[in-house]
Protein backbone atom coordinates (compact mmCIF):
# COMPACT_ATOMS: atom_id res chain seq x y z
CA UNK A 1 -13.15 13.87 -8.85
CA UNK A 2 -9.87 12.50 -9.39
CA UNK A 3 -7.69 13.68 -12.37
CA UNK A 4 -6.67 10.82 -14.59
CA UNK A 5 -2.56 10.13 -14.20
CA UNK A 6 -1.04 11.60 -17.48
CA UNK A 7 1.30 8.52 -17.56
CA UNK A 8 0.68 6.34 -20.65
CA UNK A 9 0.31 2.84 -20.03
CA UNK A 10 -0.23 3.29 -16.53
CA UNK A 11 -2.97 0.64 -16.25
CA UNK A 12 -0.14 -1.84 -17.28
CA UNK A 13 2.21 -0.66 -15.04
CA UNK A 14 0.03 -1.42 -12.10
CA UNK A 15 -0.85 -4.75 -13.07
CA UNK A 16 2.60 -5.42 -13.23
CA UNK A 17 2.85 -5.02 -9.96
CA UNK A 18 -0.88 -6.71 -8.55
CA UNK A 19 1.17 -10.26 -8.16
CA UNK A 20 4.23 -8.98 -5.94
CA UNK A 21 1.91 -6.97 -3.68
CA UNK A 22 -0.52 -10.34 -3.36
CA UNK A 23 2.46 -12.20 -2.25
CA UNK A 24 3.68 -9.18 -0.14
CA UNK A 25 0.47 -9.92 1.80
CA UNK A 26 -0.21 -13.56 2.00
CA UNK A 27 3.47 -13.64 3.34
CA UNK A 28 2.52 -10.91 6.14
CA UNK A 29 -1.59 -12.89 6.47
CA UNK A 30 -3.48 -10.95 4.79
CA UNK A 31 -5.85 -11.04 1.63
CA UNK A 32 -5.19 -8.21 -0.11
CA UNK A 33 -7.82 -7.44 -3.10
CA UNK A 34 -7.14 -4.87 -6.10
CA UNK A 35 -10.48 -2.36 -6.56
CA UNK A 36 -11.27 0.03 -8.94
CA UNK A 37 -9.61 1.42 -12.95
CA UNK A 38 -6.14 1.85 -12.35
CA UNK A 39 -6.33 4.49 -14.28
CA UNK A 40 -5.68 7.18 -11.70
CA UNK A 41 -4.08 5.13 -8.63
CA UNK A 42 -3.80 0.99 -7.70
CA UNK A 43 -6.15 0.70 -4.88
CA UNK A 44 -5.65 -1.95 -3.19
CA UNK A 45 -7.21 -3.42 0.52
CA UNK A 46 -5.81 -5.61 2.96
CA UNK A 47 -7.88 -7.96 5.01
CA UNK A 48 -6.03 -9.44 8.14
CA UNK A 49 -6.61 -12.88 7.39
CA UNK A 50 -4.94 -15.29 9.80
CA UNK A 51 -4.39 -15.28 13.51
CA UNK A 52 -0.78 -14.27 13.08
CA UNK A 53 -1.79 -11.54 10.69
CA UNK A 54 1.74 -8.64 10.87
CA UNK A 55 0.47 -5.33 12.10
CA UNK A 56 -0.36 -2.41 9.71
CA UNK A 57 2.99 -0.65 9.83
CA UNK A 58 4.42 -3.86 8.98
CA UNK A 59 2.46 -4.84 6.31
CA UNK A 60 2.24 -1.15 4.61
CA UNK A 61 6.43 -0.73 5.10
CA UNK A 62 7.16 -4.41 2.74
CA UNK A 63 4.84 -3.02 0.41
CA UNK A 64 6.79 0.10 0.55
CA UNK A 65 9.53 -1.55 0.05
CA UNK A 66 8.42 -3.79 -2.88
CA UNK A 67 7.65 -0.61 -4.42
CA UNK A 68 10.33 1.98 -3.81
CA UNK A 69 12.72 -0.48 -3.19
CA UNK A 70 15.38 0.02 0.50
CA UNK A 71 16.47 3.89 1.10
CA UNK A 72 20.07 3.89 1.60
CA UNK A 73 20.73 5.37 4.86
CA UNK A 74 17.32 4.04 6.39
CA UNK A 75 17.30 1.36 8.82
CA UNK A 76 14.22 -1.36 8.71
CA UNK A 77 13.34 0.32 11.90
CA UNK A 78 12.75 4.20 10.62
CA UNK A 79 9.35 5.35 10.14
CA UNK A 80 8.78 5.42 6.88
CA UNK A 81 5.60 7.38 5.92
CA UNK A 82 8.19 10.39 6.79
CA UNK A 83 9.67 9.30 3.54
CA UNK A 84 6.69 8.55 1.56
CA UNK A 85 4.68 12.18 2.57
CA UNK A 86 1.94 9.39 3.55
CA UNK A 87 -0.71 10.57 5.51
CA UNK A 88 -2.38 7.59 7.50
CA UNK A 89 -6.33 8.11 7.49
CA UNK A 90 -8.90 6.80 9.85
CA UNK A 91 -12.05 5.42 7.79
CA UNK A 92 -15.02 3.67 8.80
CA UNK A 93 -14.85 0.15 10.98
CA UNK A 94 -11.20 0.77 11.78
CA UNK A 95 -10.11 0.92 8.37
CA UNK A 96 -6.84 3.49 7.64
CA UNK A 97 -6.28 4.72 4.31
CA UNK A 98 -2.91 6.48 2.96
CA UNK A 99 -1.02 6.81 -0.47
CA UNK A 100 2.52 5.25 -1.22
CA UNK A 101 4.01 7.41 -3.83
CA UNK A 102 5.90 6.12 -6.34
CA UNK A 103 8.10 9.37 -6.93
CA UNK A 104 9.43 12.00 -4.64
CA UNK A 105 7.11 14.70 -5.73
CA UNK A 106 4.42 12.95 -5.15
CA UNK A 107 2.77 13.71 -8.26
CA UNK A 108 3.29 10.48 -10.51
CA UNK A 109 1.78 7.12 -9.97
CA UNK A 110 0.74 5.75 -6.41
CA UNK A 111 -0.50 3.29 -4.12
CA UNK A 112 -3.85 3.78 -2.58
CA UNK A 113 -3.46 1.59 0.53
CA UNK A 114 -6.15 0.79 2.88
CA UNK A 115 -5.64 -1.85 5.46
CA UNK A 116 -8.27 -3.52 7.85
CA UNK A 117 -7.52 -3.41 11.57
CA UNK A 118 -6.41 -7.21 12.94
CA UNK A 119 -9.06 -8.29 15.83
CA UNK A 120 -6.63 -9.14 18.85
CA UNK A 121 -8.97 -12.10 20.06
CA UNK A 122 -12.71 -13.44 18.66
């Protein structure tokens, strides 16, 4: 069971942000939902949704970016779940799972990302 985040207002903070990461996604094709409270983490799934859907890495790093804003000293290029401590998880029907952190301890709010795999050709 997760621990509720000990931020106040937290729920707000997320919604805040549900708009941004929508257009974060429709720019890259995808449909990207919000699920669950927001009272711990903002989950949030991306759906490849047109043939010229951006890969994963792409999608998850302007998200990233929307969030964290640009590391000085990074290229756009770098990996950046180094920088994150993001651990990309394989779940069921191709789906991978990791957490964007929204502060370098990783303790404070984050992003619960999951992102479906793009189908090369139907």
């Amino acid at each position: 069971m997760s621990q509720r985040c000990a931020y106040a207002g937290i729920t707000s903070f997320y919604a805040q942000w549900v708009p941004m990461i929508h257009a974060i996604g429709r720019k890259h094709g995808y449909c990207v939902v919000v699920h669950g409270s927001m009272a711990t983490d903002l989950d949030v799934l991306a759906v490849p949704w047109t043939n010229e859907a951006a890969d994963a890495d792409t999608l998850a790093n302007a998200i990233f970016k929307l969030m964290c804003g640009p590391i000085p000293g990074v290229a756009d290029d770098d990996d950046w779940r180094a920088l994150t401590f993001s651990v990309i998880t394989q779940k069921p029907h191709g789906r991978r799972a990791q957490s964007i952190y929204l502060d370098a301890a990783c303790k404070g709010p984050y992003i619960d990302l999951s992102i479906m795999p793009r189908k090369e050709s139907l």
